[in-house]
PDB file of N, CA and C in Angstrom:
ATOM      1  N   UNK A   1     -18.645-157.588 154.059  1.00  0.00           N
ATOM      2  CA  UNK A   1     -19.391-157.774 155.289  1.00  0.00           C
ATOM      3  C   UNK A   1     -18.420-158.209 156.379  1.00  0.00           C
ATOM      4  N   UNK A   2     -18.754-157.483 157.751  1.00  0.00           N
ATOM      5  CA  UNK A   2     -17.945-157.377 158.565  1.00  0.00           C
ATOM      6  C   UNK A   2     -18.400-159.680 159.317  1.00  0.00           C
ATOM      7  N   UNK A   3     -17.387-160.517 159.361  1.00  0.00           N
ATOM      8  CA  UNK A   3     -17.806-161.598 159.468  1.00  0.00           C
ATOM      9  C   UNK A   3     -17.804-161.857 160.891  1.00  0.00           C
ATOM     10  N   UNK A   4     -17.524-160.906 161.879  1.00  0.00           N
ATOM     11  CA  UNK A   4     -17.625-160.841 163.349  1.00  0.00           C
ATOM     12  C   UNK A   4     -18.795-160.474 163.835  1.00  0.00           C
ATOM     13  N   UNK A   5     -19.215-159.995 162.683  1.00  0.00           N
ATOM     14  CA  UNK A   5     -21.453-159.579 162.930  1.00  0.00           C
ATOM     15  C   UNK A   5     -22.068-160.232 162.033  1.00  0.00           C
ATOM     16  N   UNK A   6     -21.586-161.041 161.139  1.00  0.00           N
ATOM     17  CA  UNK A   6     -22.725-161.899 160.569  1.00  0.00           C
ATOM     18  C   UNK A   6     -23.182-163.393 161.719  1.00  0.00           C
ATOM     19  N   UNK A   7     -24.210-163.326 161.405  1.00  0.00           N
ATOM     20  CA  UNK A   7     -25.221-164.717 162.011  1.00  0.00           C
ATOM     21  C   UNK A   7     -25.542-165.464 161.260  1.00  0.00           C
ATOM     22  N   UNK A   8     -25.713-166.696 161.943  1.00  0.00           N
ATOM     23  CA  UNK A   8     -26.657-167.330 160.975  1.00  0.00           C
ATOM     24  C   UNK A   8     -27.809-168.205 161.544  1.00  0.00           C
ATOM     25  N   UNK A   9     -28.744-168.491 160.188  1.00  0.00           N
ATOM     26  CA  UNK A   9     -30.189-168.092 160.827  1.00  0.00           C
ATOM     27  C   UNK A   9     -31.020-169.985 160.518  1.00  0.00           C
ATOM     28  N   UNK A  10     -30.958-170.746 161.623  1.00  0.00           N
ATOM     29  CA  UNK A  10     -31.145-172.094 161.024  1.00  0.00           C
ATOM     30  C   UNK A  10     -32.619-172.033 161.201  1.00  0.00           C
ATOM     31  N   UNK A  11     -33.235-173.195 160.134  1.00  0.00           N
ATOM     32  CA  UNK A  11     -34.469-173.429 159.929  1.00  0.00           C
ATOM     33  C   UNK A  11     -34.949-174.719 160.350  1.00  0.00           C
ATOM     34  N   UNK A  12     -35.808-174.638 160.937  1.00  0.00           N
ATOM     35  CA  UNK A  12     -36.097-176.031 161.394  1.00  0.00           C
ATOM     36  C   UNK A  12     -37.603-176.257 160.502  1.00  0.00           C
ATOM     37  N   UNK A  13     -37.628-177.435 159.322  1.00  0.00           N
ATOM     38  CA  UNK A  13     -38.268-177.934 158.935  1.00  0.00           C
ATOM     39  C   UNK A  13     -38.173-179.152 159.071  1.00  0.00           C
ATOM     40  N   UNK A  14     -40.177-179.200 158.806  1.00  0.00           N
ATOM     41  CA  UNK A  14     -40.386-181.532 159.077  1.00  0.00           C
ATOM     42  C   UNK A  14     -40.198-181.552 157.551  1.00  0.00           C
ATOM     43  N   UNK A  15     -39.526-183.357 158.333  1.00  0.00           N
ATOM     44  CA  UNK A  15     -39.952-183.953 156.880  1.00  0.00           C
ATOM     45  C   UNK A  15     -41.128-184.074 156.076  1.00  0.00           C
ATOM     46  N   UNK A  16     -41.965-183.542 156.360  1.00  0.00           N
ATOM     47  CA  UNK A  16     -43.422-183.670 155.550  1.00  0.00           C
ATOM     48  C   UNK A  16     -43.411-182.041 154.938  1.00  0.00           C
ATOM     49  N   UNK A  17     -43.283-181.085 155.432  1.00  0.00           N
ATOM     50  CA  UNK A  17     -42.668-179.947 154.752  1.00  0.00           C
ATOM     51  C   UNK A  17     -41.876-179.913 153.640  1.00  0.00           C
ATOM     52  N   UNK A  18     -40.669-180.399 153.989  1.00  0.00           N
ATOM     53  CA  UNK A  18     -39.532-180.411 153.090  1.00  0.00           C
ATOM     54  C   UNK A  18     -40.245-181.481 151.907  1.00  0.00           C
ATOM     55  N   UNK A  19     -40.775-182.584 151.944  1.00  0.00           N
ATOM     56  CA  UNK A  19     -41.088-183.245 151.023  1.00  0.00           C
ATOM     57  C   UNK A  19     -42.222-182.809 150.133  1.00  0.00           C
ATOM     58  N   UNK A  20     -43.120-181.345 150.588  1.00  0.00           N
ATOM     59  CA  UNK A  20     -43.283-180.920 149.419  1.00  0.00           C
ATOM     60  C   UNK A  20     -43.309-179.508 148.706  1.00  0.00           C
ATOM     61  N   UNK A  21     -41.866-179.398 149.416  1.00  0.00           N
ATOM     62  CA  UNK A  21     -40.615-178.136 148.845  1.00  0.00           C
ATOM     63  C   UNK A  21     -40.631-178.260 147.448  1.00  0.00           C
ATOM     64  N   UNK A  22     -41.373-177.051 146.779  1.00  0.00           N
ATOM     65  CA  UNK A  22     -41.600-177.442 145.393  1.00  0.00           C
ATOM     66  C   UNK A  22     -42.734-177.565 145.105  1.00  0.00           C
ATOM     67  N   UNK A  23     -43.757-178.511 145.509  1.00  0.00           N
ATOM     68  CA  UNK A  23     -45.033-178.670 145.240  1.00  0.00           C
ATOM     69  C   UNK A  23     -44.891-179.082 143.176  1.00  0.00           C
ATOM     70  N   UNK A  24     -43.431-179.912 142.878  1.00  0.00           N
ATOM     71  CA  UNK A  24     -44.057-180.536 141.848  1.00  0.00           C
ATOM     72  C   UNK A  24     -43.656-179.772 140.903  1.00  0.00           C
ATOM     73  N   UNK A  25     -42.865-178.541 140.843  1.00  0.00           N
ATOM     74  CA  UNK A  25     -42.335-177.686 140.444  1.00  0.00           C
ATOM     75  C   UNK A  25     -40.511-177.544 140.107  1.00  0.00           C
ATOM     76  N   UNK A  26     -39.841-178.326 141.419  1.00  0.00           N
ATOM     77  CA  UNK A  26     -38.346-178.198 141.550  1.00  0.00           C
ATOM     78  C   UNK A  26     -38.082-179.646 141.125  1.00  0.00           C
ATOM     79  N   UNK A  27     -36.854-179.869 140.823  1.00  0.00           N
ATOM     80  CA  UNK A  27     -36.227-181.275 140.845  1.00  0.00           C
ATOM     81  C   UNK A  27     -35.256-180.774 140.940  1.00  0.00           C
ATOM     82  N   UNK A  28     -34.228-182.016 141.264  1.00  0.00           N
ATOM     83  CA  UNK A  28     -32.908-181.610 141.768  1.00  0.00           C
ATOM     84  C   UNK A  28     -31.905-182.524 140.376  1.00  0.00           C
ATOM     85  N   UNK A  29     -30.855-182.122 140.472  1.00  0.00           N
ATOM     86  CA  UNK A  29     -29.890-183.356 139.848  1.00  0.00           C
ATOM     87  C   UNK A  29     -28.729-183.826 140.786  1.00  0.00           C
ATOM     88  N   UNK A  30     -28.166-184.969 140.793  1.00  0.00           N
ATOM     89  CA  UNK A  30     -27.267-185.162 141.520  1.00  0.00           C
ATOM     90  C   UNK A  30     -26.377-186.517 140.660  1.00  0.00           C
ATOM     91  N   UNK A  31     -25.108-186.021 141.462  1.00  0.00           N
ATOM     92  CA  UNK A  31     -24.069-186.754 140.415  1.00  0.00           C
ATOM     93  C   UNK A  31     -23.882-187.902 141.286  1.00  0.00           C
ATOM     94  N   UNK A  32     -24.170-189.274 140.600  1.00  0.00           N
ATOM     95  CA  UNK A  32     -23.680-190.420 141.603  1.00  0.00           C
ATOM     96  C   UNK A  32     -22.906-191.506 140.327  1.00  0.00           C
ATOM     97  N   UNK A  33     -22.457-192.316 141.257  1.00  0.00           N
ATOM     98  CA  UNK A  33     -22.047-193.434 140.852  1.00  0.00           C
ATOM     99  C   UNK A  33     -22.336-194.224 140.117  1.00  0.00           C
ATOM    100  N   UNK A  34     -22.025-195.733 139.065  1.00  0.00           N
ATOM    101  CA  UNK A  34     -22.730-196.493 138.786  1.00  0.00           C
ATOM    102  C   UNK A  34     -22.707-197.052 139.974  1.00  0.00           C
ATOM    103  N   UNK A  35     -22.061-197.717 140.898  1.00  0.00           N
ATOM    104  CA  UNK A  35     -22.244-198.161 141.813  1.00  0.00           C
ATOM    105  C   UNK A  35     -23.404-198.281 142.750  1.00  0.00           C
ATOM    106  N   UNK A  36     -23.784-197.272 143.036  1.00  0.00           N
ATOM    107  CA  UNK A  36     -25.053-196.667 143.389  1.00  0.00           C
ATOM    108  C   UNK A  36     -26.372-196.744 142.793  1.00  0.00           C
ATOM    109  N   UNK A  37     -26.273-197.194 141.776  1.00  0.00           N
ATOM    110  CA  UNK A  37     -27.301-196.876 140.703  1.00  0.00           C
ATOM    111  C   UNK A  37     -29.235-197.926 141.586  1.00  0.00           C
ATOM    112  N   UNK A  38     -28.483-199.230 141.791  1.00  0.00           N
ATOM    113  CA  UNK A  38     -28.930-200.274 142.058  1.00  0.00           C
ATOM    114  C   UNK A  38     -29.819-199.979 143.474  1.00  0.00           C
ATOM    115  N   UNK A  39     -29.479-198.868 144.651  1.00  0.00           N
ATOM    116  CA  UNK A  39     -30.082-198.202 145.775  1.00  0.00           C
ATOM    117  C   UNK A  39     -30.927-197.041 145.102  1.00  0.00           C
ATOM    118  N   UNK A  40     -30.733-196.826 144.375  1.00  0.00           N
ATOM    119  CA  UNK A  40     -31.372-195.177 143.897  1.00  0.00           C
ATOM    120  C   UNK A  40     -32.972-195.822 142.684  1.00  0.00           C
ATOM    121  N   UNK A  41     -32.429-196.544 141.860  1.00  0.00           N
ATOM    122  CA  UNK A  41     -33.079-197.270 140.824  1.00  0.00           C
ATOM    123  C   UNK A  41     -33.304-198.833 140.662  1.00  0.00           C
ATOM    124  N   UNK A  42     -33.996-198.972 141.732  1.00  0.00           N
ATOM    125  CA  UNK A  42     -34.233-200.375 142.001  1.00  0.00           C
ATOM    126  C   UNK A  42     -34.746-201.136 140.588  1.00  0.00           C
ATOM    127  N   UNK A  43     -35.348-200.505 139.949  1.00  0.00           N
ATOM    128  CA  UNK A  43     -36.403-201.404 138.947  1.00  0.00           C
ATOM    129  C   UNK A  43     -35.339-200.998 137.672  1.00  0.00           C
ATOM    130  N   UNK A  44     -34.177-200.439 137.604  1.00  0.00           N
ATOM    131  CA  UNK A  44     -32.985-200.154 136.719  1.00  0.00           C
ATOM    132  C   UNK A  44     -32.521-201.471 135.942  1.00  0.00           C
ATOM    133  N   UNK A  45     -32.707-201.693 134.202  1.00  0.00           N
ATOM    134  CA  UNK A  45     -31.957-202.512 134.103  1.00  0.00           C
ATOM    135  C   UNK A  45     -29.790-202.252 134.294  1.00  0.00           C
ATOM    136  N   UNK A  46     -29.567-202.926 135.045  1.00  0.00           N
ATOM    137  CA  UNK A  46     -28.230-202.866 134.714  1.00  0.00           C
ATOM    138  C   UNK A  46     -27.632-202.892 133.131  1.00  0.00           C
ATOM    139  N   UNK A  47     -26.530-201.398 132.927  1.00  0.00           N
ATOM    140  CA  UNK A  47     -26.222-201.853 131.697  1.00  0.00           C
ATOM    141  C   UNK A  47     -24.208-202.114 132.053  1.00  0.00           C
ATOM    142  N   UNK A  48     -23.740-202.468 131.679  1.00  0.00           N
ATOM    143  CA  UNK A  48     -22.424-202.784 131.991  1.00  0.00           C
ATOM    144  C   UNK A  48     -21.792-201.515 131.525  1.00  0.00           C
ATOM    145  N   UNK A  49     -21.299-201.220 132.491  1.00  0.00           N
ATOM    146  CA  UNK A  49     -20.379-200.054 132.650  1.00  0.00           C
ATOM    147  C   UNK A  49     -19.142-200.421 133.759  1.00  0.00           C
ATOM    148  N   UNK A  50     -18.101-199.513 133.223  1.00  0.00           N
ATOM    149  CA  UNK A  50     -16.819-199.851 134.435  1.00  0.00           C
ATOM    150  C   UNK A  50     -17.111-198.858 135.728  1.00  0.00           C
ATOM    151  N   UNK A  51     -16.564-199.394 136.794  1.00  0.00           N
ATOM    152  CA  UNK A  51     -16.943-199.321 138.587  1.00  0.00           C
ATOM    153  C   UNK A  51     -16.457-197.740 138.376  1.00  0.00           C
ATOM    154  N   UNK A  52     -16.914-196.888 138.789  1.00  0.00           N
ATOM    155  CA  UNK A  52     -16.728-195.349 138.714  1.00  0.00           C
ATOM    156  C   UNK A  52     -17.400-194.564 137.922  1.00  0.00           C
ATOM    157  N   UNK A  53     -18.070-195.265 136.998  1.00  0.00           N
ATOM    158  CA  UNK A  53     -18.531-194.172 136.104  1.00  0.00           C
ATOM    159  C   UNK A  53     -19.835-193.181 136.897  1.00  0.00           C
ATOM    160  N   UNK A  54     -19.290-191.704 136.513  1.00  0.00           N
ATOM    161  CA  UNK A  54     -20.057-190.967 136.891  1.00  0.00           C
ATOM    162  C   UNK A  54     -21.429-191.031 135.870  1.00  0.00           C
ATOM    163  N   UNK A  55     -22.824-190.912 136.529  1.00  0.00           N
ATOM    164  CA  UNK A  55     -24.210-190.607 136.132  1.00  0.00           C
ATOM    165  C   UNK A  55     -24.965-189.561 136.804  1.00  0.00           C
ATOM    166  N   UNK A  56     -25.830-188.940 136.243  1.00  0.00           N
ATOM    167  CA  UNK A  56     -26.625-187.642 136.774  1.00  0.00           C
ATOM    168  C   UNK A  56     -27.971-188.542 137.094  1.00  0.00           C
ATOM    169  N   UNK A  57     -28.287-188.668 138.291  1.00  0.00           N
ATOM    170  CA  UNK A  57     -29.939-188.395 138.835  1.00  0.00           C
ATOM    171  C   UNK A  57     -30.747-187.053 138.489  1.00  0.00           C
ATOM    172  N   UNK A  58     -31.707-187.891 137.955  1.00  0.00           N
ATOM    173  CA  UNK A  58     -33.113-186.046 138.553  1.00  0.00           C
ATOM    174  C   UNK A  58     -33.993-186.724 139.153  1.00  0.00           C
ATOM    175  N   UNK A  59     -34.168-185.936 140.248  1.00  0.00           N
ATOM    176  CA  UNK A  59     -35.111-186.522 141.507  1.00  0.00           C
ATOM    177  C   UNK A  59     -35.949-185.080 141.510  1.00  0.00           C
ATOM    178  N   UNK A  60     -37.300-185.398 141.516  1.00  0.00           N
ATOM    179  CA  UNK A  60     -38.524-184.894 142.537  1.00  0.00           C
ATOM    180  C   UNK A  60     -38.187-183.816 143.624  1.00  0.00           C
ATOM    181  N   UNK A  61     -38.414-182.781 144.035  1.00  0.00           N
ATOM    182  CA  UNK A  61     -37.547-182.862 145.346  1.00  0.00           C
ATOM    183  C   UNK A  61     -38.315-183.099 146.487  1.00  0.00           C
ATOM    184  N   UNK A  62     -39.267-184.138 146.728  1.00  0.00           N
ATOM    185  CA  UNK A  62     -39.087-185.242 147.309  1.00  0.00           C
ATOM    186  C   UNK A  62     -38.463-186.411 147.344  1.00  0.00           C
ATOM    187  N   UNK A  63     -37.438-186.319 146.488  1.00  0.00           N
ATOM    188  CA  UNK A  63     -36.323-187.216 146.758  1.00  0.00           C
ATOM    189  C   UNK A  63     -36.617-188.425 145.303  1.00  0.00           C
ATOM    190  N   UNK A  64     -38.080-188.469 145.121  1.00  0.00           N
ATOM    191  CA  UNK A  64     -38.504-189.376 143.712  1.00  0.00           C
ATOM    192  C   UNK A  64     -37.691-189.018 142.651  1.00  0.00           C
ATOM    193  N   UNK A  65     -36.963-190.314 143.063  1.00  0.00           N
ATOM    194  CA  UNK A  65     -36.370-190.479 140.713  1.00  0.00           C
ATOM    195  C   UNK A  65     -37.376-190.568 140.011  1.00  0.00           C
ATOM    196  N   UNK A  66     -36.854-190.009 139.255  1.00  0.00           N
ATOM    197  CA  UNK A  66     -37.704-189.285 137.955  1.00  0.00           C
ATOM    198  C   UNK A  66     -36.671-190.227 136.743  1.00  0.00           C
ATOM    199  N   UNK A  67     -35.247-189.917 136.410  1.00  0.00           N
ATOM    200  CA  UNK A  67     -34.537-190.063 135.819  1.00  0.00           C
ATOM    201  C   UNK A  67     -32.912-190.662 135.998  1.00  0.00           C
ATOM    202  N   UNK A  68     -32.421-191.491 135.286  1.00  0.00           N
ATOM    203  CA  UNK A  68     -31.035-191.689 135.121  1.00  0.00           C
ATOM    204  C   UNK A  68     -30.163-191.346 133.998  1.00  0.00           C
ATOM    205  N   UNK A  69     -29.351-190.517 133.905  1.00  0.00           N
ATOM    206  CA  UNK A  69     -28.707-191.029 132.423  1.00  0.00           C
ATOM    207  C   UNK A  69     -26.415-190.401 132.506  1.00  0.00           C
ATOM    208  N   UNK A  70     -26.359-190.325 131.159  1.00  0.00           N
ATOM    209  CA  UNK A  70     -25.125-189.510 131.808  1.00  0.00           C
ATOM    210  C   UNK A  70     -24.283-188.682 131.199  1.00  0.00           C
ATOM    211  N   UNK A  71     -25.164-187.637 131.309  1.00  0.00           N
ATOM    212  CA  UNK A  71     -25.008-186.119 130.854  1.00  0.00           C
ATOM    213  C   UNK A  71     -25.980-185.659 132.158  1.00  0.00           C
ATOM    214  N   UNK A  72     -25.266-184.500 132.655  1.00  0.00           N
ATOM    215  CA  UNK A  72     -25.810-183.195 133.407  1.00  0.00           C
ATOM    216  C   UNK A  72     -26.838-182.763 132.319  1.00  0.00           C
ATOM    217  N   UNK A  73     -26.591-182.732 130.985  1.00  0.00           N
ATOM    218  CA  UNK A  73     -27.036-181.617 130.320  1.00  0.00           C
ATOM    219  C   UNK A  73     -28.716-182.522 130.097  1.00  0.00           C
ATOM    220  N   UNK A  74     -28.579-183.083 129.812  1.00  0.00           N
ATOM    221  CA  UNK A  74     -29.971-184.531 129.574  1.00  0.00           C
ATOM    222  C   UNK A  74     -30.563-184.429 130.731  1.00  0.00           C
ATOM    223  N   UNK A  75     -30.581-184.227 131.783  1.00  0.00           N
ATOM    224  CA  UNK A  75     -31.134-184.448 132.816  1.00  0.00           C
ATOM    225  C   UNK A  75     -31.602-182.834 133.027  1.00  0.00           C
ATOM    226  N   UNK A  76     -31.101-182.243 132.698  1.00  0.00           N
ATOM    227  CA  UNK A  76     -31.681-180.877 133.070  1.00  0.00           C
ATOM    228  C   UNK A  76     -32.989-180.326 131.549  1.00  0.00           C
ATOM    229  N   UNK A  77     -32.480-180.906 130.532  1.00  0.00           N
ATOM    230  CA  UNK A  77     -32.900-181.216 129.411  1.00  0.00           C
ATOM    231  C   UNK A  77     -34.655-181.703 129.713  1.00  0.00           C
ATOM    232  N   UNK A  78     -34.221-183.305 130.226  1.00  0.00           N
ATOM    233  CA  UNK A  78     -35.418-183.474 130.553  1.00  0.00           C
ATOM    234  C   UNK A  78     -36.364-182.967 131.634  1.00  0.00           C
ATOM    235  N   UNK A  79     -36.073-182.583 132.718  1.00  0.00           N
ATOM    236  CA  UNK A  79     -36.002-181.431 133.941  1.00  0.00           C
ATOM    237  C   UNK A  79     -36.888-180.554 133.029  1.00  0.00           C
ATOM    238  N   UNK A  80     -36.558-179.717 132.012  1.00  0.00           N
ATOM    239  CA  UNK A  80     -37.334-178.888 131.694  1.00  0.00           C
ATOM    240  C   UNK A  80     -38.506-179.075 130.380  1.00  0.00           C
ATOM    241  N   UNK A  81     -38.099-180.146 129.689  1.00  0.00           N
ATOM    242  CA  UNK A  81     -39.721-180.812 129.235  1.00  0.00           C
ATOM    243  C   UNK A  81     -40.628-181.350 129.758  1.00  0.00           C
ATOM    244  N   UNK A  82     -40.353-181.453 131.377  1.00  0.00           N
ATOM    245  CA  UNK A  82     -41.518-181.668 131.769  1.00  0.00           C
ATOM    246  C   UNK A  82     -41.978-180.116 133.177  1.00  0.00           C
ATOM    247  N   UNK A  83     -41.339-179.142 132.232  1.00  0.00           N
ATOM    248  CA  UNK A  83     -41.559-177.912 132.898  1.00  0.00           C
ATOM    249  C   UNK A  83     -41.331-178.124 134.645  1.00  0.00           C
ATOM    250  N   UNK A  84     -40.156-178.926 135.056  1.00  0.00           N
ATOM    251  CA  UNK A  84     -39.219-178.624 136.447  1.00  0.00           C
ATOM    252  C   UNK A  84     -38.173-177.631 136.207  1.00  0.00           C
ATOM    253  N   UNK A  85     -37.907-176.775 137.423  1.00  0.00           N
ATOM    254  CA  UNK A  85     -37.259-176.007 137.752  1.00  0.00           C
ATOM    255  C   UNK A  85     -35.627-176.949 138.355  1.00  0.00           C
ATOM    256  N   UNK A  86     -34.705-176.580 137.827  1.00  0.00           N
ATOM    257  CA  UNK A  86     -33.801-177.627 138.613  1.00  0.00           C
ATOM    258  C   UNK A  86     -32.855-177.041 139.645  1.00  0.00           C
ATOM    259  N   UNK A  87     -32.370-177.346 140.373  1.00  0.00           N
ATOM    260  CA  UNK A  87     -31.443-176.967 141.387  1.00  0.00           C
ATOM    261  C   UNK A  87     -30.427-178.391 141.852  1.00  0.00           C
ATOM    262  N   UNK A  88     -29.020-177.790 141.660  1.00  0.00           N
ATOM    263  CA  UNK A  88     -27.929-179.093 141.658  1.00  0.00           C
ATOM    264  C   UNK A  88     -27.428-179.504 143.083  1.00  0.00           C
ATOM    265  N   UNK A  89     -27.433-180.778 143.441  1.00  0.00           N
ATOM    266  CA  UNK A  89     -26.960-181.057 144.751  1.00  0.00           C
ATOM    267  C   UNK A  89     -25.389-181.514 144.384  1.00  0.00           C
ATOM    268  N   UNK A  90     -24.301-181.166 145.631  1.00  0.00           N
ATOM    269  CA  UNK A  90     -23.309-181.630 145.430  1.00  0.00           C
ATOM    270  C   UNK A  90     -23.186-182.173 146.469  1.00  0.00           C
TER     271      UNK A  90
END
Protein backbone atom coordinates (compact mmCIF):
# COMPACT_ATOMS: atom_id res chain seq x y z
CA UNK A 1 0.00 0.00 0.00
CA UNK A 2 1.00 3.17 -1.40
CA UNK A 3 1.60 5.12 2.40
CA UNK A 4 1.24 8.69 0.72
CA UNK A 5 -2.65 7.67 0.22
CA UNK A 6 -3.32 5.89 3.21
CA UNK A 7 -5.56 7.81 5.96
CA UNK A 8 -6.51 7.37 8.94
CA UNK A 9 -9.86 7.15 10.26
CA UNK A 10 -10.29 8.29 14.20
CA UNK A 11 -13.25 7.32 16.27
CA UNK A 12 -14.67 9.27 18.67
CA UNK A 13 -16.27 7.22 21.43
CA UNK A 14 -17.89 8.12 25.17
CA UNK A 15 -16.89 6.65 27.95
CA UNK A 16 -20.19 5.03 28.55
CA UNK A 17 -19.86 3.37 25.06
CA UNK A 18 -16.52 2.12 25.41
CA UNK A 19 -17.44 0.74 28.86
CA UNK A 20 -19.73 -1.57 27.37
CA UNK A 21 -17.41 -2.63 24.42
CA UNK A 22 -18.09 -6.21 24.75
CA UNK A 23 -21.28 -6.30 26.50
CA UNK A 24 -19.69 -9.02 28.95
CA UNK A 25 -18.22 -10.97 26.29
CA UNK A 26 -14.35 -9.47 25.88
CA UNK A 27 -11.76 -9.21 28.66
CA UNK A 28 -8.56 -7.98 28.23
CA UNK A 29 -5.13 -9.16 29.88
CA UNK A 30 -2.50 -6.89 30.79
CA UNK A 31 0.99 -7.30 32.07
CA UNK A 32 1.73 -5.19 35.24
CA UNK A 33 3.83 -5.02 38.04
CA UNK A 34 3.81 -6.29 41.58
CA UNK A 35 4.17 -2.91 42.37
CA UNK A 36 1.02 -1.98 41.00
CA UNK A 37 -0.86 -4.69 42.21
CA UNK A 38 -2.16 -2.64 45.40
CA UNK A 39 -3.99 0.33 42.70
CA UNK A 40 -5.46 -2.35 40.46
CA UNK A 41 -6.50 -4.91 43.48
CA UNK A 42 -7.35 -3.07 46.35
CA UNK A 43 -9.01 -5.92 48.41
CA UNK A 44 -5.56 -8.12 47.21
CA UNK A 45 -3.93 -9.97 49.93
CA UNK A 46 -0.28 -9.01 49.53
CA UNK A 47 1.90 -12.02 48.97
CA UNK A 48 5.73 -11.21 49.19
CA UNK A 49 7.30 -11.12 46.09
CA UNK A 50 10.57 -9.18 44.90
CA UNK A 51 9.91 -5.32 43.41
CA UNK A 52 9.57 -6.19 39.54
CA UNK A 53 7.93 -9.15 39.33
CA UNK A 54 5.91 -9.32 36.32
CA UNK A 55 1.86 -10.46 36.82
CA UNK A 56 -0.99 -10.78 34.21
CA UNK A 57 -4.39 -8.85 34.96
CA UNK A 58 -7.80 -9.96 33.28
CA UNK A 59 -10.03 -7.15 33.34
CA UNK A 60 -13.73 -6.83 32.08
CA UNK A 61 -13.36 -4.56 29.30
CA UNK A 62 -14.78 -2.18 31.35
CA UNK A 63 -11.73 -2.00 32.94
CA UNK A 64 -13.24 -4.55 36.08
CA UNK A 65 -10.65 -7.00 37.52
CA UNK A 66 -11.81 -10.06 37.26
CA UNK A 67 -8.35 -11.68 38.01
CA UNK A 68 -4.60 -11.68 39.18
CA UNK A 69 -2.09 -14.27 38.83
CA UNK A 70 1.30 -14.98 36.95
CA UNK A 71 1.06 -16.75 33.92
CA UNK A 72 -0.41 -15.10 30.63
CA UNK A 73 -1.48 -18.57 30.06
CA UNK A 74 -3.89 -18.77 33.49
CA UNK A 75 -5.41 -15.75 32.82
CA UNK A 76 -6.46 -16.46 29.42
CA UNK A 77 -7.20 -19.99 30.82
CA UNK A 78 -9.51 -18.51 33.11
CA UNK A 79 -10.74 -15.81 30.43
CA UNK A 80 -12.14 -18.72 28.75
CA UNK A 81 -13.95 -20.78 31.56
CA UNK A 82 -15.89 -18.26 32.06
CA UNK A 83 -16.57 -18.13 28.20
CA UNK A 84 -14.57 -14.35 27.65
CA UNK A 85 -13.14 -13.61 24.52
CA UNK A 86 -9.62 -12.11 25.32
CA UNK A 87 -7.70 -9.42 23.64
CA UNK A 88 -3.98 -8.35 25.05
CA UNK A 89 -3.11 -4.80 26.03
CA UNK A 90 0.48 -3.72 25.84
Amino acid sequence: MNEMNRTETKLDISPEALAHLGDGRIAYVKAIRFEDVRALFPQAEMPKMPPGQKLFALHAADGTPIMLTDSREAAIANAWSQELETVSVH
